[in-house]
Protein backbone atom coordinates (compact mmCIF):
# COMPACT_ATOMS: atom_id res chain seq x y z
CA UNK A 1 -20.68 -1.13 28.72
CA UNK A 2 -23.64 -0.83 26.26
CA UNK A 3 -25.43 1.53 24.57
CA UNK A 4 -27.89 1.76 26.78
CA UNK A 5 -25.79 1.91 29.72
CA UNK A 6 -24.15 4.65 28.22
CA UNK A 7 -27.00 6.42 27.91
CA UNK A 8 -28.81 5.71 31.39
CA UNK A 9 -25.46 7.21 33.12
CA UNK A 10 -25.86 10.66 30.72
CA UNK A 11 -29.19 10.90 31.54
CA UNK A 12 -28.58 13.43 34.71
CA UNK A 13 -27.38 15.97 32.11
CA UNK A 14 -29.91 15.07 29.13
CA UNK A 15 -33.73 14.71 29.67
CA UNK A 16 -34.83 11.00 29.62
CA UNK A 17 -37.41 12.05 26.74
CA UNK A 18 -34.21 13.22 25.00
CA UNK A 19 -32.33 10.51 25.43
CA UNK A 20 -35.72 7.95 24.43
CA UNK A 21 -35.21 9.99 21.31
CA UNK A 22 -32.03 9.68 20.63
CA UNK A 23 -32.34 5.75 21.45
CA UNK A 24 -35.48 5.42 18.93
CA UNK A 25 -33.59 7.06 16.32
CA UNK A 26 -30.67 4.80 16.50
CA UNK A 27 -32.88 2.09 16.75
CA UNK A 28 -34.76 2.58 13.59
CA UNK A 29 -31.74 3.31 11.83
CA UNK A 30 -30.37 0.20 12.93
CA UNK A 31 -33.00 -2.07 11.91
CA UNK A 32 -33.36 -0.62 8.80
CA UNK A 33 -29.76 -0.84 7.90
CA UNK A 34 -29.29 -4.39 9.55
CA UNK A 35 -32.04 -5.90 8.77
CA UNK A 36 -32.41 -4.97 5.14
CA UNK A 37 -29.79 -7.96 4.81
CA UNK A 38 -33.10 -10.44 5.24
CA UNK A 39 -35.34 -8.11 2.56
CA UNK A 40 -32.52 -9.22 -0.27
CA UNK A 41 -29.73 -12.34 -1.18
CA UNK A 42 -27.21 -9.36 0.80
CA UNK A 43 -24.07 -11.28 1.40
CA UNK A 44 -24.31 -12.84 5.36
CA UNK A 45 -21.98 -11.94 8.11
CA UNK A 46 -21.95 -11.77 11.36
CA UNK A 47 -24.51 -10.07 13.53
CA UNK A 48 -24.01 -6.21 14.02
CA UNK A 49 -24.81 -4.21 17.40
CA UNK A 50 -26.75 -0.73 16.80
CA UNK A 51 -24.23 2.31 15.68
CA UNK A 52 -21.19 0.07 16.69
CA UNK A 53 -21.43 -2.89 13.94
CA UNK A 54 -19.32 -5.61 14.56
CA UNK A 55 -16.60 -2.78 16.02
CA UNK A 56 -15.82 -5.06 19.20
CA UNK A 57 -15.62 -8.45 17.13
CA UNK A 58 -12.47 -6.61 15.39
CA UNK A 59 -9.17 -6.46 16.09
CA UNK A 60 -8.60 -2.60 14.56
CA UNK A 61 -4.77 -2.76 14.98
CA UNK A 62 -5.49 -5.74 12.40
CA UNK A 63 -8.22 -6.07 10.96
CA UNK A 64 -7.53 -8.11 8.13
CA UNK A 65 -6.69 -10.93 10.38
CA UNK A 66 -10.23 -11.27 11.53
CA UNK A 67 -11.89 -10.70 8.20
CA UNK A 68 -9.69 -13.53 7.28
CA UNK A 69 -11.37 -15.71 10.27
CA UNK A 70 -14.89 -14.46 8.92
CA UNK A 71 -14.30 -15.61 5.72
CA UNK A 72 -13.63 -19.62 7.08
CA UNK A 73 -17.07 -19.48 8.57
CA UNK A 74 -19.09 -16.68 6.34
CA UNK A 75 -17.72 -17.94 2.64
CA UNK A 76 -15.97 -15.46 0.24
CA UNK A 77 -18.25 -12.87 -0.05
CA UNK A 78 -19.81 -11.46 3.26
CA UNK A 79 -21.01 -8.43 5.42
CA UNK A 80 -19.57 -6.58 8.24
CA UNK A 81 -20.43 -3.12 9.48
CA UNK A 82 -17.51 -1.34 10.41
CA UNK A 83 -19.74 1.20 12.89
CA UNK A 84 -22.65 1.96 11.67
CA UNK A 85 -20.39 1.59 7.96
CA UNK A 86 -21.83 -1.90 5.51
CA UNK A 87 -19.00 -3.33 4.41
CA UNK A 88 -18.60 -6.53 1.48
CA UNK A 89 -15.24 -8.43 1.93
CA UNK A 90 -14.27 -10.36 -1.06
CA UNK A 91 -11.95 -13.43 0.28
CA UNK A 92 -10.07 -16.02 -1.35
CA UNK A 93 -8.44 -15.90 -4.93
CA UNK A 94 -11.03 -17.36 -7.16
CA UNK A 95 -13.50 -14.53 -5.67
CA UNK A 96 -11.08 -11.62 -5.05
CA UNK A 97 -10.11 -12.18 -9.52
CA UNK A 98 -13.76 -12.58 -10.62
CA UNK A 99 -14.69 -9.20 -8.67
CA UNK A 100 -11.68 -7.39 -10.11
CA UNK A 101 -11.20 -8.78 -13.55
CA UNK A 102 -14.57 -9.51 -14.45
CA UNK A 103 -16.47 -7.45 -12.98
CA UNK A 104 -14.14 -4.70 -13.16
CA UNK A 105 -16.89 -1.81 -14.21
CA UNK A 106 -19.09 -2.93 -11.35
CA UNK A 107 -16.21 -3.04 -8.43
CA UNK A 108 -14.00 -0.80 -9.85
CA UNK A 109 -14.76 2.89 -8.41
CA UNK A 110 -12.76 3.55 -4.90
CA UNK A 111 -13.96 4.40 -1.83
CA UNK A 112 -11.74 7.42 0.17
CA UNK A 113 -11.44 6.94 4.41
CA UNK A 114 -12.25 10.21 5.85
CA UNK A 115 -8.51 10.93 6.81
CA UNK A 116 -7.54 10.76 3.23
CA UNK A 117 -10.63 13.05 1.53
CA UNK A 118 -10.18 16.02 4.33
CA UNK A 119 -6.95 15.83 2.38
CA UNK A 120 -7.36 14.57 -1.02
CA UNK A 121 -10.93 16.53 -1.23
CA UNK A 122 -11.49 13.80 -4.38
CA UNK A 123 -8.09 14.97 -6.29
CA UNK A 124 -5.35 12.84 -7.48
CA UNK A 125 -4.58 9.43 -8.96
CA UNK A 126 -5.19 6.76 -5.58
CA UNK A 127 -8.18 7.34 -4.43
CA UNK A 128 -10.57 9.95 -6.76
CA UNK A 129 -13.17 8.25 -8.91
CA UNK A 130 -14.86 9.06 -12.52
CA UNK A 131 -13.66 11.44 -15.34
CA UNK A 132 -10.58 13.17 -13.00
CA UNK A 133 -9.43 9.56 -12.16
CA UNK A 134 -9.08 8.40 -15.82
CA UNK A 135 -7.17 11.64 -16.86
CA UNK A 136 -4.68 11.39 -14.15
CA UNK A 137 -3.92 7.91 -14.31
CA UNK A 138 -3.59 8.07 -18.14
CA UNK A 139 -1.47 10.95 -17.82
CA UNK A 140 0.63 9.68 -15.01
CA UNK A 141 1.31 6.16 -16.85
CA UNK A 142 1.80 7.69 -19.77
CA UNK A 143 4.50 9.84 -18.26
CA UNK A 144 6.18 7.87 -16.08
CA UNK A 145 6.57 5.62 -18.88
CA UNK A 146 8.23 8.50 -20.74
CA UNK A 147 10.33 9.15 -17.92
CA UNK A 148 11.89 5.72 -18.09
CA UNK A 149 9.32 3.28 -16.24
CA UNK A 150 9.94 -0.28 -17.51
CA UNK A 151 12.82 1.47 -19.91
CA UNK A 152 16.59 0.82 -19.83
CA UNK A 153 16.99 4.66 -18.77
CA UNK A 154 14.98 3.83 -15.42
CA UNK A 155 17.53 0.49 -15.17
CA UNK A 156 19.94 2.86 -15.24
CA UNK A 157 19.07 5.30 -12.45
CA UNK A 158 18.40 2.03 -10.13
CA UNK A 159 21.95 0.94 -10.51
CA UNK A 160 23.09 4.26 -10.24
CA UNK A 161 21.05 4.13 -6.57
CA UNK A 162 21.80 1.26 -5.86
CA UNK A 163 25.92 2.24 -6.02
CA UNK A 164 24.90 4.73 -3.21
CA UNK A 165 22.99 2.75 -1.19
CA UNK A 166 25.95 0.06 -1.31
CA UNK A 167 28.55 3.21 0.36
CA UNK A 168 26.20 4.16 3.00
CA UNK A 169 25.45 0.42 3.87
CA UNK A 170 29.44 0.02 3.86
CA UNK A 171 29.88 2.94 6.38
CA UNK A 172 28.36 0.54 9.32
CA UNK A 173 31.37 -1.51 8.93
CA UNK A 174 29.56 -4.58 9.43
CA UNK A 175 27.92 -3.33 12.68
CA UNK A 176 24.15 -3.86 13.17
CA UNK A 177 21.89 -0.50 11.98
CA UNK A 178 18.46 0.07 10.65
CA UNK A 179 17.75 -0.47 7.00
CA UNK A 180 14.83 1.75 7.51
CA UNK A 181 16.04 5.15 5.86
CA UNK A 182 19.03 4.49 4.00
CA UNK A 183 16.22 2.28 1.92
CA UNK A 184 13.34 4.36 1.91
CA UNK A 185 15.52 6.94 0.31
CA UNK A 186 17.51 4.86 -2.29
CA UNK A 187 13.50 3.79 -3.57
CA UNK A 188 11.99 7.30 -2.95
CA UNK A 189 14.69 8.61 -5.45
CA UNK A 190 13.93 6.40 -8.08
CA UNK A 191 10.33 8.01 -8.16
CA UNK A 192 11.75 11.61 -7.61
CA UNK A 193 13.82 11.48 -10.65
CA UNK A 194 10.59 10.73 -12.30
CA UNK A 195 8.30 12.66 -11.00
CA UNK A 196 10.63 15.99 -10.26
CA UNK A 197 13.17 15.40 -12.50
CA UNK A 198 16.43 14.87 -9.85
CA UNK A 199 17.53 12.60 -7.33
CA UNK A 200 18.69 13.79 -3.66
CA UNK A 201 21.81 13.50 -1.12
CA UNK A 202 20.30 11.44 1.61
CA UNK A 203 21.46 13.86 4.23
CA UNK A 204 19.29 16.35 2.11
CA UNK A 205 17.11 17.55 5.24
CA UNK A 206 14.22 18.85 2.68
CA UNK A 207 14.41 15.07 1.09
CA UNK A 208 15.12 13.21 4.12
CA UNK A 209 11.95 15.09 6.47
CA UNK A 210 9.94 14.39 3.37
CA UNK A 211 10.50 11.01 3.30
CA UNK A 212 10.07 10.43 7.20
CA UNK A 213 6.61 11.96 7.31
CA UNK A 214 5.60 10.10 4.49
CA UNK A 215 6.53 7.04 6.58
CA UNK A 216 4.99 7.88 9.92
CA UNK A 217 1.52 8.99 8.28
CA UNK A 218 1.56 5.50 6.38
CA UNK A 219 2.00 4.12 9.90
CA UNK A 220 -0.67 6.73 11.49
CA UNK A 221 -3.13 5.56 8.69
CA UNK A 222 -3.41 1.88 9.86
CA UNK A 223 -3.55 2.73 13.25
CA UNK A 224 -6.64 1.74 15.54
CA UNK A 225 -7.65 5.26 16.88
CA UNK A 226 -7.18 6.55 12.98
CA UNK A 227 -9.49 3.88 11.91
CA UNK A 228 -12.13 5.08 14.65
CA UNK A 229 -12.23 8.46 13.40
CA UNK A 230 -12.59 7.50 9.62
CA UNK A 231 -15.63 5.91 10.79
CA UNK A 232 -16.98 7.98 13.23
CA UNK A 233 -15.14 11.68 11.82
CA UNK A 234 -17.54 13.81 13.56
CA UNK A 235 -17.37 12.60 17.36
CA UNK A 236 -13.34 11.21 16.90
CA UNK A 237 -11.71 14.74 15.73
CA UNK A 238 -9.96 15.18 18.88
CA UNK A 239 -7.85 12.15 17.95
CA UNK A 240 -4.47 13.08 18.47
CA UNK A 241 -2.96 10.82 15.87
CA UNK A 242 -5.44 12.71 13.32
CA UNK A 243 -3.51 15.74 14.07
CA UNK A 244 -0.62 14.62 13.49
CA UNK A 245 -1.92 13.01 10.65
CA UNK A 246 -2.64 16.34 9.25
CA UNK A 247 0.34 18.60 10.57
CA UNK A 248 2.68 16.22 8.67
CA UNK A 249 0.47 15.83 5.53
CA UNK A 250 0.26 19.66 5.42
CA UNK A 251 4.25 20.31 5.72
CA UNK A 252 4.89 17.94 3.07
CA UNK A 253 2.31 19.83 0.71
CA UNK A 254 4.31 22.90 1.37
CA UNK A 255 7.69 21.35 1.03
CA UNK A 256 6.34 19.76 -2.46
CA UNK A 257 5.00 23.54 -3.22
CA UNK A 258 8.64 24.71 -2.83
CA UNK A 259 9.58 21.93 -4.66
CA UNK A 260 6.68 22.70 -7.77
CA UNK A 261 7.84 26.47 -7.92
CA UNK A 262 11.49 25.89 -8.36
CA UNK A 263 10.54 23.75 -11.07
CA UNK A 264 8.51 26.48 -12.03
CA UNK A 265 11.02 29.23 -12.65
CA UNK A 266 13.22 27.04 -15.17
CA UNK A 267 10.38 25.19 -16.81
CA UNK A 268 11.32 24.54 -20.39
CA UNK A 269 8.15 23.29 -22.05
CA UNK A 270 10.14 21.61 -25.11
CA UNK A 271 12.31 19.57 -22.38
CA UNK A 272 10.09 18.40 -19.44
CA UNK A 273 12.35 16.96 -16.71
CA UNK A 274 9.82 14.93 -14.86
CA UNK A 275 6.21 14.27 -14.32
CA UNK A 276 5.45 17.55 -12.39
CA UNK A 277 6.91 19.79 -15.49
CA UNK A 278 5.01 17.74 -18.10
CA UNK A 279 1.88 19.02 -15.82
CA UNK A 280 2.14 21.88 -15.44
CA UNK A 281 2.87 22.67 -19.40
CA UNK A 282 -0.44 20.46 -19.80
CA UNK A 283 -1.85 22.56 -17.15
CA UNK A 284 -0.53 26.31 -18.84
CA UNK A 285 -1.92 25.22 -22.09
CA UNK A 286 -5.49 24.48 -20.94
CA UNK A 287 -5.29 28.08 -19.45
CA UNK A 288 -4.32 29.44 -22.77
CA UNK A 289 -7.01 27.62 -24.59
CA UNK A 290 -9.60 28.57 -21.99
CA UNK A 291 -10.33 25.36 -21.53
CA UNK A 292 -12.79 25.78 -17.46
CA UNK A 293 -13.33 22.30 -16.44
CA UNK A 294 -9.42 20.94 -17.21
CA UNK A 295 -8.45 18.43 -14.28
CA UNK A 296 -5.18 19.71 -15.21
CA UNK A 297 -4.80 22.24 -12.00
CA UNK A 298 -3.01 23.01 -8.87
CA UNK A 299 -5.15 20.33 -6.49
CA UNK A 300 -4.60 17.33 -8.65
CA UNK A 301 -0.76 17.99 -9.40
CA UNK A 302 -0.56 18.44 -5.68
CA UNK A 303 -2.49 15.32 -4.54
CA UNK A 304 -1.05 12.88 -7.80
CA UNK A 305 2.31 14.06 -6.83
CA UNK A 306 1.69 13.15 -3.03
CA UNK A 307 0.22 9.76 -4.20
CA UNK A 308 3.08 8.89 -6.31
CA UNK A 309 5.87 9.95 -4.03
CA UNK A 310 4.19 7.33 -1.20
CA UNK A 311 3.43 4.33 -3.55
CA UNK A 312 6.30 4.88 -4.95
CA UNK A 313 8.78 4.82 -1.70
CA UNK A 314 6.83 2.81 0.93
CA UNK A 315 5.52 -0.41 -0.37
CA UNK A 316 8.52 -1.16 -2.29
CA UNK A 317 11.27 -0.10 0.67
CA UNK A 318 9.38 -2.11 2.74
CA UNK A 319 9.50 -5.16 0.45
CA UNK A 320 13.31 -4.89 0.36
CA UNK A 321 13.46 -4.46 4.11
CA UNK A 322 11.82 -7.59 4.39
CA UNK A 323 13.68 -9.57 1.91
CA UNK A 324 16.87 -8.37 4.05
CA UNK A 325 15.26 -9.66 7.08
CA UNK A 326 14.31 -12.67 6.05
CA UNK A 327 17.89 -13.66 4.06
CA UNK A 328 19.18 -12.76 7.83
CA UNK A 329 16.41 -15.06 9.10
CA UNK A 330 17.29 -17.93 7.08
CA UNK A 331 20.45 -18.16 6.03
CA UNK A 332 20.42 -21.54 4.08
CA UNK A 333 18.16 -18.80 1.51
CA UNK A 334 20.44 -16.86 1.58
CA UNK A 335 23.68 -19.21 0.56
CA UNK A 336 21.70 -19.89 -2.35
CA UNK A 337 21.17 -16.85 -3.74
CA UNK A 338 24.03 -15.58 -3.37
CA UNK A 339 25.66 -19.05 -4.80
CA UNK A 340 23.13 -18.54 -7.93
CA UNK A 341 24.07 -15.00 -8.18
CA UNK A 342 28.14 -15.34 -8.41
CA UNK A 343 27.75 -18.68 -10.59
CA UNK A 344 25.46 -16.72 -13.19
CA UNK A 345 26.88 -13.08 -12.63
CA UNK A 346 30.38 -13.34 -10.97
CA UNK A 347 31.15 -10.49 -9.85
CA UNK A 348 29.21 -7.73 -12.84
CA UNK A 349 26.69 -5.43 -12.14
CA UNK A 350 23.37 -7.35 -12.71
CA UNK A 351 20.96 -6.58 -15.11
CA UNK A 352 17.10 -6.52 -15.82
CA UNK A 353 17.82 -8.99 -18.38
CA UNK A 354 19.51 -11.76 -16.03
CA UNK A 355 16.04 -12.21 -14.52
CA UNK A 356 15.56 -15.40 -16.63
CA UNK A 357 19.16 -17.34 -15.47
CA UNK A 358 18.66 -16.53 -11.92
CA UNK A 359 14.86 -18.53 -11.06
CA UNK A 360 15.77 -19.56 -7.27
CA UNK A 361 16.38 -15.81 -6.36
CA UNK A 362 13.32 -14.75 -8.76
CA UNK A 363 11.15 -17.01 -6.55
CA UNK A 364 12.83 -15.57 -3.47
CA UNK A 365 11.47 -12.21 -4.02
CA UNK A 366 8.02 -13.41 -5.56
CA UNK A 367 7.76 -15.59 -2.41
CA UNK A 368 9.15 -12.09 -0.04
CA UNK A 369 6.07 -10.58 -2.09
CA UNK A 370 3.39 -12.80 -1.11
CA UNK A 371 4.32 -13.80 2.30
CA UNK A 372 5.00 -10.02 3.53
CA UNK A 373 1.61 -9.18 2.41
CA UNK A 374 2.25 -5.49 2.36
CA UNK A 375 -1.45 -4.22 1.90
CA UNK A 376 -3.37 -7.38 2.98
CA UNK A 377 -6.74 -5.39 2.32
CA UNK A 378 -5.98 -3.85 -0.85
CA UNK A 379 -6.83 -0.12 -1.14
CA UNK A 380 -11.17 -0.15 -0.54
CA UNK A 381 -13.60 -0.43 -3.28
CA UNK A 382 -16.77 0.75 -4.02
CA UNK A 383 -19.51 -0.33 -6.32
CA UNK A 384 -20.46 1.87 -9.04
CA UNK A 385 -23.72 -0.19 -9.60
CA UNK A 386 -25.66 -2.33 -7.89
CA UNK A 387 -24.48 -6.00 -8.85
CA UNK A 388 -25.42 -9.45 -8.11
CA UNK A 389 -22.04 -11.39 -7.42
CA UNK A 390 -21.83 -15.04 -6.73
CA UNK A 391 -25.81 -14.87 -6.21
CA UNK A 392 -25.45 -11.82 -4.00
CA UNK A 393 -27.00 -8.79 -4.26
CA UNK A 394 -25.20 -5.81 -3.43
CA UNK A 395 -26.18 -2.21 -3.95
CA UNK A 396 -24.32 0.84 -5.73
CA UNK A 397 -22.38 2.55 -3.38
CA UNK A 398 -21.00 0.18 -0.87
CA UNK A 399 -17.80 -0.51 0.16
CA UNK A 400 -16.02 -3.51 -0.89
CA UNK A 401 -12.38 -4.79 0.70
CA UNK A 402 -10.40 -7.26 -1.60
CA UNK A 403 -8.76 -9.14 0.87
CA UNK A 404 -5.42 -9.45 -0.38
CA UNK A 405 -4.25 -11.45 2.46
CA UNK A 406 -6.56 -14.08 1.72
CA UNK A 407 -5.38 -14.20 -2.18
CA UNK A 408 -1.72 -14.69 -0.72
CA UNK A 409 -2.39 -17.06 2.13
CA UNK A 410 -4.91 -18.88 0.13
CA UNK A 411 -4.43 -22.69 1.71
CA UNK A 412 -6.08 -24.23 -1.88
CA UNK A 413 -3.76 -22.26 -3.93
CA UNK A 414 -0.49 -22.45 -1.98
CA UNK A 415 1.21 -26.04 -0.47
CA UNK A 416 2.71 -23.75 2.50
CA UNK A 417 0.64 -20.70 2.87
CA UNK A 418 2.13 -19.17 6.11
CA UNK A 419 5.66 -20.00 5.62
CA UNK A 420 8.59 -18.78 3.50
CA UNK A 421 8.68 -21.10 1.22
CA UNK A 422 10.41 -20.30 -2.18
CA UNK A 423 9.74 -23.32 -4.25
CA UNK A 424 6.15 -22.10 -4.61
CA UNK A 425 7.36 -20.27 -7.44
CA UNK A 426 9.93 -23.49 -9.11
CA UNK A 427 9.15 -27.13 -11.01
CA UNK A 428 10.77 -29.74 -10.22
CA UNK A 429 13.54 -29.11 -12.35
CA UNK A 430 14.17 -25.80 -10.48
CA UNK A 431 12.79 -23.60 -13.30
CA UNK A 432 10.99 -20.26 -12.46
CA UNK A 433 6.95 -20.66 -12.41
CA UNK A 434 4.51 -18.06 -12.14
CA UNK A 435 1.30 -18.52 -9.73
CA UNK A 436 -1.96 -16.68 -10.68
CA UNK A 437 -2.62 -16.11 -6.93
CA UNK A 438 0.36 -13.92 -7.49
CA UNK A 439 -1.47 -10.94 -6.24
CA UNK A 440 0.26 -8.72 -4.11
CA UNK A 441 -0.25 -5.59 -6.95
CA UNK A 442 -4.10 -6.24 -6.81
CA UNK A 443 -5.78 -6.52 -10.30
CA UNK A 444 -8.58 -5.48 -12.44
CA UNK A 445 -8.79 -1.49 -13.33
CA UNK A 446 -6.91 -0.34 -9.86
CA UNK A 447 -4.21 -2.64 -10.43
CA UNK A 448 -0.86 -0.27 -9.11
CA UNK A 449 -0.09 1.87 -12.25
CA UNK A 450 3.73 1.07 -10.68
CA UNK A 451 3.79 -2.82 -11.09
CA UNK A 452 6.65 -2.84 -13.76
CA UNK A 453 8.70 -0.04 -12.02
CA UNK A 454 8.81 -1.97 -8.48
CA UNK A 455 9.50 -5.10 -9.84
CA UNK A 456 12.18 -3.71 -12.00
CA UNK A 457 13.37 -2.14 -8.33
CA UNK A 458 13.03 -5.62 -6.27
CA UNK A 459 15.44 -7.33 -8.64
CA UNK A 460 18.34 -5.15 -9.07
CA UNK A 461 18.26 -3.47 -5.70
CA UNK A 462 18.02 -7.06 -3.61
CA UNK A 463 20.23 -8.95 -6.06
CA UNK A 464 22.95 -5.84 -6.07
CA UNK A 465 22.57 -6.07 -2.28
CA UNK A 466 23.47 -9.54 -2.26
CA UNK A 467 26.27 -9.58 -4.67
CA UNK A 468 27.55 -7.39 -1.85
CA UNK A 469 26.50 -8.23 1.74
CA UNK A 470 25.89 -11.13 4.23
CA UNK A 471 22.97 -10.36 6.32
CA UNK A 472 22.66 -11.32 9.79
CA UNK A 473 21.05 -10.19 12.92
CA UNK A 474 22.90 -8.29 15.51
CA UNK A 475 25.13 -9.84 17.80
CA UNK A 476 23.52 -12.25 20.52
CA UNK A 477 20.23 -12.75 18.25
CA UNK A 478 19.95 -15.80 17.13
CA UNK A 479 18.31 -16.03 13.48
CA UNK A 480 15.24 -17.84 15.52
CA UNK A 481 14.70 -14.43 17.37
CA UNK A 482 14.18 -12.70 14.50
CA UNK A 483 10.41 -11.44 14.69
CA UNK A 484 8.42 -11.58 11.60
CA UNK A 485 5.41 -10.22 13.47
CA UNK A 486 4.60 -6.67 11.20
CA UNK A 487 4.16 -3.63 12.70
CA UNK A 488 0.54 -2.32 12.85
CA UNK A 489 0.21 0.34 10.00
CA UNK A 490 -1.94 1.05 7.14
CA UNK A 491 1.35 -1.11 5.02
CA UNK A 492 2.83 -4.01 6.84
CA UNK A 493 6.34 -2.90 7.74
CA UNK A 494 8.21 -5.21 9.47
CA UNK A 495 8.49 -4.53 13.60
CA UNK A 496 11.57 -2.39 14.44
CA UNK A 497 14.86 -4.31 14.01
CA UNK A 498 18.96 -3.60 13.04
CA UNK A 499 20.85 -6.41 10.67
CA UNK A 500 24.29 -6.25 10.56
CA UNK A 501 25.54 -6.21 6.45
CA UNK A 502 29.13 -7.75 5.89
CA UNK A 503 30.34 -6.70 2.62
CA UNK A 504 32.34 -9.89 0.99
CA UNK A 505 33.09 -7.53 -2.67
């Protein structure tokens, strides 16, 4: 039906001058929006429809499959308006690096959906912008880093996980279950003892509620009706996945209040215990030097923490998960690794170190990495300035998507874009090789502030995991009916699915 249509039908209960009006207005807006892409060198794109943009050209469930599409006949920097929304897509590796990298300044502020500022309101590390988004990302690298990120202390605590993860894996017996939990908490505790200063029992309700809602907003946040009403928040607020969206977002601010004034009560400011006690004695001691305008307060501990706790559990479980799934997929993989890991290991706990003598199941997770594609549109952009890119102009102000997915799945950078194929990462003589269109962490000044700490967590949880398991699907599945196809969400998870893990230690 079209706008018009829409409107004729109405117009029993709204006076036909009204509705002229309204019609007009939308009209003029259009055209001035749309059309301002002939007044300037604005990057092309496809034709947009008043108020709804190129809406029904998407696929909203997955978007970034389409953009990809654009990109083949639009070139690697174009326009689409997401509703009445202008959007730049960047596509394609050579593109996506010289936009991040080199013109860092100019692409390098962040846009916030709607579902995220009614929450964020501007605060935290992920998605706030200007003076408060330099202080906490200084401070939380800085700290993590003193809380063992990229040290031999955090090594430590992930083989210490990854010993509990092994007995609860063991307790299936060999019988088909979802990785899905277990996983998500072995990672999510890596980050807690960071950030809180303890691990948790994963039959910790507190912990294990925490971590589920975490999960099912990151799912909420991709999906179609959620992207509706970040576009259009004022007419979509009856969404029902918004409020649920919310309710969940708002217990686990509560449950991390708890959390914040236990921590609280025993501070000892001359031995922080994690990230939120080095806070708040940052935080007490701009009070005490009456310092007003201190970013160090109750909103940004609140919304960093939040941030941290879901980068830090979700793209990296998910990872794993797939790496699983795909060893159970194809099990030739999977004789090799685990023929690379007991030739170079035997039968001793692996170690960060070991990275270098084991290249075929280095490329195995690089290649899990690329082809998994766990946030194919990056986290959005926004321009700080206008900028002429690549002989386009494009104003301050507008949002910009890095495809990812098109860095990844770039066909003139990799010989088998769309398939698992591990030797993209070996020579010929079987030796590790890195790839610049290595992307999946993004780049430029919002590269993840977690790169070394998940790929620290990739290789000693998956190569622990294989020193002690055979993956395979459930009984009657055949590895060929194992479905790669990833659930819709705002990260790629893989679609619902049980392996069975056989230990063989």
């Amino acid at each position: 039906m079209g706008i018009l249509d829409l409107f004729l039908q109405t117009s029993s209960s709204v006076s036909l001058s009204g509705a002229l009006v309204v019609l007009l207005l939308i009209y003029l807006v259009s055209t001035f929006s749309f059309n301002s892409q002939e007044n300037r060198k604005d990057p092309p794109g496809p034709k947009p429809l008043p108020l709804l943009g190129n809406l029904l050209q998407l696929d909203l469930g997955r978007p970034y499959n389409t953009l990809l599409e654009f990109s083949k006949k639009y070139g690697p920097v174009f326009t689409v308006y997401l509703g009445p929304k202008k959007v730049v897509v960047l596509a394609g590796y050579k593109t996506v690096k010289e936009a991040l990298v080199k013109y860092a300044e100019e692409f390098g502020d962040r846009d916030q959906l709607q579902i995220v500022r009614d929450f964020n309101k501007g605060h935290g590390v992920l998605w706030s912008n200007g003076d408060s988004w330099k202080e906490m990302r200084r401070f939380a690298l800085t700290n993590l880093r003193d809380f063992g990120m990229g040290k031999k202390a955090c090594e430590d605590k992930i083989i210490e996980e990854c010993n509990f993860l092994i007995e609860v894996f063991k307790k299936f017996k060999g019988e088909a279950f979802d990785t899905t939990q277990p996983m998500n908490c072995a990672v999510s505790n890596i980050i807690c003892s960071m950030v809180y200063g303890s691990r948790f029992e994963y039959d910790d309700p507190e912990f294990t509620s925490l971590v589920d809602r975490t999960n099912r907003n990151i799912q909420l946040a991709g999906s179609s009706s959620m992207q509706l009403y970040n576009l259009f928040p004022w007419f979509c607020k009856w969404i029902a996945n918004r409020k649920e969206f919310h309710k969940l977002a708002d217990a686990n601010k509560k449950q991390n209040l708890k959390l914040f004034s236990r921590l609280k009560e025993t501070l000892n400011p001359h031995m922080c215990r994690g990230f939120v006690d080095a806070f708040l004695v940052r935080k007490q001691h701009a009070e005490e030097s009456g310092i007003t305008n201190s970013h160090f307060h109750d909103e940004n501990l609140i919304a960093t923490v939040v941030n941290l706790f879901a980068a830090g559990t979700d793209t990296t479980a998910t990872t794993l998960r797939w790496a699983l799934l795909l060893m159970a997929k194809y099990p030739k993989t999977q004789d090799q690794v685990q023929e690379e890991l007991s030739r170079v290991l035997g039968s001793r706990q692996v170690q960060v170190e070991d990275r270098k003598n084991l290249p075929f199941t280095d490329a195995v997770i690089h290649e899990t990495q690329r082809l998994a594609n766990i946030v194919p549109m990056a986290l959005p952009h926004r321009t700080s300035q206008d900028v002429t890119f690549q002989g386009h102009f494009i104003k301050k102000g507008t949002t910009v998507y890095p495809l990812l997915t098109s860095v990844l799945y770039d066909e003139s950078e990799w010989e088998r874009p769309h398939s698992f194929y591990p030797a993209h990462f070996l020579d010929k003589d079987g030796k590790f090789v890195k790839r610049d269109a290595f992307m999946p962490f993004s780049a430029g000044r919002r590269v993840c502030l977690g790169e070394s700490l998940a790929r620290m967590e990739l290789f000693i949880f998956f190569t622990t995991l294989l020193q002690h398991f055979r993956f395979s699907p459930p009984p009657g599945v055949s590895e060929d009916e194992l479905d790669l196809t990833p659930r819709v969400g705002f990260t790629l998870n893989p679609s619902p699915h049980k392996l069975c893990a056989v230990s063989h230690m």
